[in-house]
N, C-alpha and C. Protein backbone atom coordinates (compact mmCIF):
# COMPACT_ATOMS: atom_id res chain seq x y z
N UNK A 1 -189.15 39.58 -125.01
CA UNK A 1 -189.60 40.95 -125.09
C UNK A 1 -190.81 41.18 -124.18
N UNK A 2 -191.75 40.01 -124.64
CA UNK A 2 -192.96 40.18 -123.42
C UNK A 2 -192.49 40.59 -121.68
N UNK A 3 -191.53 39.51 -121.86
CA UNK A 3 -191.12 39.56 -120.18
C UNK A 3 -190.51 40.65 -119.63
N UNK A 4 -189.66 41.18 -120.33
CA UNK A 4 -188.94 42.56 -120.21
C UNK A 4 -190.09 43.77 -119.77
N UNK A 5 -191.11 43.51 -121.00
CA UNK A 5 -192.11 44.88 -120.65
C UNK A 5 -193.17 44.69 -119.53
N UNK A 6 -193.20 43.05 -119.85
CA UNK A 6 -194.03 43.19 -118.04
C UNK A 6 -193.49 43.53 -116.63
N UNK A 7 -191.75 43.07 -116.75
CA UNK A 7 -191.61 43.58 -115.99
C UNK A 7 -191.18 45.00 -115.71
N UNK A 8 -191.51 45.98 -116.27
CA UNK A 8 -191.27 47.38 -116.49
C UNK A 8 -192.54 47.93 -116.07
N UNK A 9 -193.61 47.15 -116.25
CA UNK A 9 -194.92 47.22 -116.02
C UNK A 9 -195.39 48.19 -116.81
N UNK A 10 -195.60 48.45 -118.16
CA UNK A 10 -195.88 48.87 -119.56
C UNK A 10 -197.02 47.66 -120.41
N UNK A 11 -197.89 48.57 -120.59
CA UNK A 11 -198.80 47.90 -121.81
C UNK A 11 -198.18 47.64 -123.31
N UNK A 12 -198.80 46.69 -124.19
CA UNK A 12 -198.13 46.74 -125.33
C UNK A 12 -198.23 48.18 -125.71
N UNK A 13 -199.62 48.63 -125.78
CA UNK A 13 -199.63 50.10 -126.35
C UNK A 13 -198.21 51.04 -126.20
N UNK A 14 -197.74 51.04 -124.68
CA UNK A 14 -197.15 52.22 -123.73
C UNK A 14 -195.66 51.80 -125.15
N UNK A 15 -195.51 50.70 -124.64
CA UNK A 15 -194.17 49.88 -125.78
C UNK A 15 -194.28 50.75 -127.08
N UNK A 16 -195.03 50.52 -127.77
CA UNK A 16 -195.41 51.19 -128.87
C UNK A 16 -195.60 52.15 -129.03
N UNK A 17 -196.02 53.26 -128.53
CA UNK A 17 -195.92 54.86 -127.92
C UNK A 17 -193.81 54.92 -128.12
N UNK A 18 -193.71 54.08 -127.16
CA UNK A 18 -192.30 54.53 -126.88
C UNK A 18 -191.12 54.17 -128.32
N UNK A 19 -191.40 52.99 -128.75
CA UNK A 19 -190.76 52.36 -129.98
C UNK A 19 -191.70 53.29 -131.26
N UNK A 20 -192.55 53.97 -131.32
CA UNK A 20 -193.09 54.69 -132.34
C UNK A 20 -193.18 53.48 -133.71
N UNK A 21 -194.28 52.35 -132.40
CA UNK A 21 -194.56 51.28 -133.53
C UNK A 21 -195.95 51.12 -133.34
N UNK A 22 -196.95 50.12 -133.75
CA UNK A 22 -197.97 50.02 -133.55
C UNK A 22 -198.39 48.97 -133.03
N UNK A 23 -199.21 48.83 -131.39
CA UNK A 23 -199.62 47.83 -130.74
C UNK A 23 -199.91 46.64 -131.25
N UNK A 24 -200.65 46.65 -132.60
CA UNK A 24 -200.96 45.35 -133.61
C UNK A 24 -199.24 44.52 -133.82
N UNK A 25 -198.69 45.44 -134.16
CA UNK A 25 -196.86 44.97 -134.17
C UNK A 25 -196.20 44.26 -133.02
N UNK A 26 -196.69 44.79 -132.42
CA UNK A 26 -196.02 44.73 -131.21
C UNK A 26 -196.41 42.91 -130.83
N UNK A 27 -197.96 42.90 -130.71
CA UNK A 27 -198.72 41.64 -130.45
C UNK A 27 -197.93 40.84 -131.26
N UNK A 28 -197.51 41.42 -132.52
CA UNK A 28 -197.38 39.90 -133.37
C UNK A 28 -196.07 39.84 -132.90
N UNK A 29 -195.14 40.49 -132.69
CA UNK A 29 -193.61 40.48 -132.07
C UNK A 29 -193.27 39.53 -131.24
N UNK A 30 -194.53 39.81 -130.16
CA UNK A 30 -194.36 38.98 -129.11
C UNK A 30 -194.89 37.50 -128.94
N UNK A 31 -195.82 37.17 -129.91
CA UNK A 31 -196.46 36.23 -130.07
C UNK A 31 -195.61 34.93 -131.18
N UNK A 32 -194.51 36.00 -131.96
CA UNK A 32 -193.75 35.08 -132.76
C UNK A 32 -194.27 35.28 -134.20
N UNK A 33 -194.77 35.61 -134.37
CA UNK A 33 -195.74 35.68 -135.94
C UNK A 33 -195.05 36.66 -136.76
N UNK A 34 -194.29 37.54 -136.56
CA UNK A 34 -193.47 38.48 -136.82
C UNK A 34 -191.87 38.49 -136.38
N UNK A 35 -190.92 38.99 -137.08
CA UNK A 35 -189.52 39.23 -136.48
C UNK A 35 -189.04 40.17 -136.81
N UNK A 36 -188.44 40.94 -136.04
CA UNK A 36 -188.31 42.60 -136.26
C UNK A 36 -186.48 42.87 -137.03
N UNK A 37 -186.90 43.75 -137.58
CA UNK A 37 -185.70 44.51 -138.57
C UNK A 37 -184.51 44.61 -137.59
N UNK A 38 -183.28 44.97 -138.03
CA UNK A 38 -182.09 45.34 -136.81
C UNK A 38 -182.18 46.36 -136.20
N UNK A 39 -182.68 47.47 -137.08
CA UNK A 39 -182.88 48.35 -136.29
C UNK A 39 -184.55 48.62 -135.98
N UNK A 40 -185.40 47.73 -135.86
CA UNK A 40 -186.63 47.86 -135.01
C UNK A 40 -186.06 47.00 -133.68
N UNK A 41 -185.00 46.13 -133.71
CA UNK A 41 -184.41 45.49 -132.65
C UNK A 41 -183.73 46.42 -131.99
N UNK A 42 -183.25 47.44 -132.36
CA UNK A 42 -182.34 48.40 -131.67
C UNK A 42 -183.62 49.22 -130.52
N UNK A 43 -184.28 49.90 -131.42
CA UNK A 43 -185.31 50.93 -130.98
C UNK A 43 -186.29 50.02 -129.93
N UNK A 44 -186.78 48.77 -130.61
CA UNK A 44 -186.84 48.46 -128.62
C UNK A 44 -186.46 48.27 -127.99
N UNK A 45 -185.52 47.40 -127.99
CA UNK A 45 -184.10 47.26 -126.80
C UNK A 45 -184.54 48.80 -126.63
N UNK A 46 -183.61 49.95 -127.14
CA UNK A 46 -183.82 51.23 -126.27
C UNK A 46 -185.15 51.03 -125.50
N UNK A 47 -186.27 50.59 -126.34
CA UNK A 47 -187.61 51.24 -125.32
C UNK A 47 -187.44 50.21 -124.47
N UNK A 48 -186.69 49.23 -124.43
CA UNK A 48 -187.30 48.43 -123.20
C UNK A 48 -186.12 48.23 -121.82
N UNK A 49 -185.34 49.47 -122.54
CA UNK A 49 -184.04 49.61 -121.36
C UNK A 49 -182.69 48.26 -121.16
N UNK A 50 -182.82 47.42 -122.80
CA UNK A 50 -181.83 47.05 -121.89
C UNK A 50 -180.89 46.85 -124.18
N UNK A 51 -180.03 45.77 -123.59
CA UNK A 51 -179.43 45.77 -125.06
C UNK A 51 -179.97 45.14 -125.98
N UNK A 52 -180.08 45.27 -127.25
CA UNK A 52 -180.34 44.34 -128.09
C UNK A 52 -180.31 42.82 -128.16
N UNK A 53 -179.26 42.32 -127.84
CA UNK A 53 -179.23 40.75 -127.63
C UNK A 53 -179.48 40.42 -126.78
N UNK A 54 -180.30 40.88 -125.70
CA UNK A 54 -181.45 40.50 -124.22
C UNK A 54 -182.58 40.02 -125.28
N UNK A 55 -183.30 40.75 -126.08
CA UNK A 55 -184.30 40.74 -126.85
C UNK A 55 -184.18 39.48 -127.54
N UNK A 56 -183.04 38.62 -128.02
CA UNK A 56 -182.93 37.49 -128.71
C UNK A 56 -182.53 36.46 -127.71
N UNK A 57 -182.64 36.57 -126.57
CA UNK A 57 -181.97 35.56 -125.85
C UNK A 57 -183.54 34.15 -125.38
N UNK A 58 -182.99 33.09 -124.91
CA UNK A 58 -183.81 32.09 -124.51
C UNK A 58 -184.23 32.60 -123.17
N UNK A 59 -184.95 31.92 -122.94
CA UNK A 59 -185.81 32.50 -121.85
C UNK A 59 -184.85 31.92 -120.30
N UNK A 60 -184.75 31.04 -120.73
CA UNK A 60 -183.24 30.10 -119.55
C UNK A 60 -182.33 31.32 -119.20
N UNK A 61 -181.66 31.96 -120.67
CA UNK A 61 -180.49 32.53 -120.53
C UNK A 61 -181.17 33.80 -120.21
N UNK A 62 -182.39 34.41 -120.49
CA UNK A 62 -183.10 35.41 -119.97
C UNK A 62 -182.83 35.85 -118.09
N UNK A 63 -182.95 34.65 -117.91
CA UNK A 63 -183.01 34.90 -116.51
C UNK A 63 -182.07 34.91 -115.59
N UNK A 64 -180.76 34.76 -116.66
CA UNK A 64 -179.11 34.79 -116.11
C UNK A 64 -179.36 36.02 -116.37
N UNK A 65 -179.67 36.32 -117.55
CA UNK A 65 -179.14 37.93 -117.44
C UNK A 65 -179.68 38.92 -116.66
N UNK A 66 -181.41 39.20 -116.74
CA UNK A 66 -181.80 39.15 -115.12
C UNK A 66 -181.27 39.24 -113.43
N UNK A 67 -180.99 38.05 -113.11
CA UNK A 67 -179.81 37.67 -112.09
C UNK A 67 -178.53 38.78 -112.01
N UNK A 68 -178.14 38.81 -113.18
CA UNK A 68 -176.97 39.34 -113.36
C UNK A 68 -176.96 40.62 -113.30
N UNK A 69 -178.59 41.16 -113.77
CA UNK A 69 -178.99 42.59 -114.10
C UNK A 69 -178.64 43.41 -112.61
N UNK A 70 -179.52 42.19 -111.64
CA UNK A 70 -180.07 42.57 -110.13
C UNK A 70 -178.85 42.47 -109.80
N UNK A 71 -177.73 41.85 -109.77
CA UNK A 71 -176.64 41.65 -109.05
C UNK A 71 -175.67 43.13 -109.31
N UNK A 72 -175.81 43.69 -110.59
CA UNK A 72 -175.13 44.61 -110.63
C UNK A 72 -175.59 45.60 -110.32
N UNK A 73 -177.05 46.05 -110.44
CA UNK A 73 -177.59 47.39 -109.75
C UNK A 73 -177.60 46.98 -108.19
N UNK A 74 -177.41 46.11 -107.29
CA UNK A 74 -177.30 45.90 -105.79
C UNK A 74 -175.86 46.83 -106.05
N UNK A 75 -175.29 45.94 -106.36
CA UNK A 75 -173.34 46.30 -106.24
C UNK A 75 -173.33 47.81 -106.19
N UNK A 76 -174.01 48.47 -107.47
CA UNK A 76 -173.83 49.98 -107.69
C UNK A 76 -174.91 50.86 -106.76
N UNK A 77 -175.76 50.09 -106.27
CA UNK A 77 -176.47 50.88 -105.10
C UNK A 77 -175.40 50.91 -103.44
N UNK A 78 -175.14 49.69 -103.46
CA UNK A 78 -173.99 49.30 -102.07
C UNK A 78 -172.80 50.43 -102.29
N UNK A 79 -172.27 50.50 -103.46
CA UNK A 79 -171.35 51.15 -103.99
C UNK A 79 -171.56 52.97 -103.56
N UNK A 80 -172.37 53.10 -103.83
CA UNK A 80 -173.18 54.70 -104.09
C UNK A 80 -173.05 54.90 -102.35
N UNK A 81 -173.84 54.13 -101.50
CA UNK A 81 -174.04 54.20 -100.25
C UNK A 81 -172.61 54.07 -99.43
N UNK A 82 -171.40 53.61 -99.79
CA UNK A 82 -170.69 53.25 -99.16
C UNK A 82 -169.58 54.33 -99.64
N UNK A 83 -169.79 54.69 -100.75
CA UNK A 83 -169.13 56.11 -101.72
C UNK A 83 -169.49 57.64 -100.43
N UNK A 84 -170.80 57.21 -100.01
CA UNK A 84 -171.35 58.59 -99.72
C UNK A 84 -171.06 58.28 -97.95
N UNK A 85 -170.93 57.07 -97.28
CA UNK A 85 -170.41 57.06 -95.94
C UNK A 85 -169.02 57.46 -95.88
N UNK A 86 -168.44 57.25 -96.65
CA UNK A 86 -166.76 57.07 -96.92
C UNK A 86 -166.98 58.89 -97.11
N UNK A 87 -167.21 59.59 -97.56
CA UNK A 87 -167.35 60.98 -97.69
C UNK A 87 -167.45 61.73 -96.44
N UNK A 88 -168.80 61.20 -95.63
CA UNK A 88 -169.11 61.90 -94.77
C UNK A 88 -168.34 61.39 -93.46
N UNK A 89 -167.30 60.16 -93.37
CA UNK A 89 -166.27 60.46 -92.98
C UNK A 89 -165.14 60.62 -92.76
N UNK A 90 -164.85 61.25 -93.97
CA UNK A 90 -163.46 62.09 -94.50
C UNK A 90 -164.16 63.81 -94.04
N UNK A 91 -165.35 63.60 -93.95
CA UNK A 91 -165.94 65.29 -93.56
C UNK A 91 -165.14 65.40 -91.65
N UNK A 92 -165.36 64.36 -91.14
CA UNK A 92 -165.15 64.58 -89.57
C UNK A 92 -163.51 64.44 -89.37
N UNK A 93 -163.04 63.76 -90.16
CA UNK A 93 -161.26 63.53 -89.76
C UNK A 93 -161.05 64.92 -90.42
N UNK A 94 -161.42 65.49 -91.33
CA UNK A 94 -160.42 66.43 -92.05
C UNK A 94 -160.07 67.87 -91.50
N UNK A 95 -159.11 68.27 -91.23
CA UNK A 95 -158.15 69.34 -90.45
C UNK A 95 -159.20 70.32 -90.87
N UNK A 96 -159.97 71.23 -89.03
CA UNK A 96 -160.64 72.11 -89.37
C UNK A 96 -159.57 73.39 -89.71
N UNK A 97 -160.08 74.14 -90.82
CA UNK A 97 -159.78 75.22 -91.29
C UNK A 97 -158.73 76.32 -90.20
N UNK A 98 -157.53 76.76 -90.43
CA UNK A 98 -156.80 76.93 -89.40
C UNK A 98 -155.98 76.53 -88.40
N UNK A 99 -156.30 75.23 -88.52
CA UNK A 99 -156.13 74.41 -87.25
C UNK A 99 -154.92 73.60 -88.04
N UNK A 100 -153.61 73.71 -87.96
CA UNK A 100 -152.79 72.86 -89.04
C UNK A 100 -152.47 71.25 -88.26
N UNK A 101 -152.99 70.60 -88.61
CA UNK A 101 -152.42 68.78 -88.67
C UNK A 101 -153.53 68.96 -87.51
N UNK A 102 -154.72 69.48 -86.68
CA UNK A 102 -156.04 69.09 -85.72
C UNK A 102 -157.16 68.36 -86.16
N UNK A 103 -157.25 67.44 -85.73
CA UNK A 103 -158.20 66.86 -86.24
C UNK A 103 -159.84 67.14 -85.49
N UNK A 104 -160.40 66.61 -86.18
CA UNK A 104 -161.98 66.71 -85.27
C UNK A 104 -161.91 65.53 -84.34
């Protein structure tokens, strides 16, 4: 959980603002001294953007998922960019208006 919100770059407070818990909670959460309800596990996962069983994972397997996180927002950024070239040229082949079977 620590690692998640540092890397979001969020204070415990900001966490707690967002989970509508209290920074003292939060400390002990992360420190181990505490273990949170299913659904206080839900509501941070939400605040901390990712699923619930990220929040229970080892820190090893933390960083597969991580890996895995980055690997799929590349894909869907490449994706987006290659979505929006592929558009703009279907804009230049496509038969100007009038013009039947002319291409640009």
């Amino acid at each position: 959980m620590k690692r998640r919100r540092k890397y979001l770059g969020i204070s415990q407070m900001d966490l707690a603002a967002r989970a509508n818990l209290s920074s003292g909670y939060i400390g002990e959460l992360e420190s181990g001294t505490k273990f949170p309800s299913g659904e206080t596990l839900e509501t941070l996962a939400e605040a901390l953007e990712v699923r619930p069983f990220v929040l229970l994972m080892s820190s090893e397997d933390l960083s597969l998922e991580v890996r895995d996180q980055a690997v799929i927002e590349a894909t869907d950024r490449l994706r987006s960019i290659v979505d929006k070239g592929f558009g703009e040229l279907m804009e230049t082949i496509r038969p100007r208006s009038g013009d039947k079977g002319t291409y640009d």
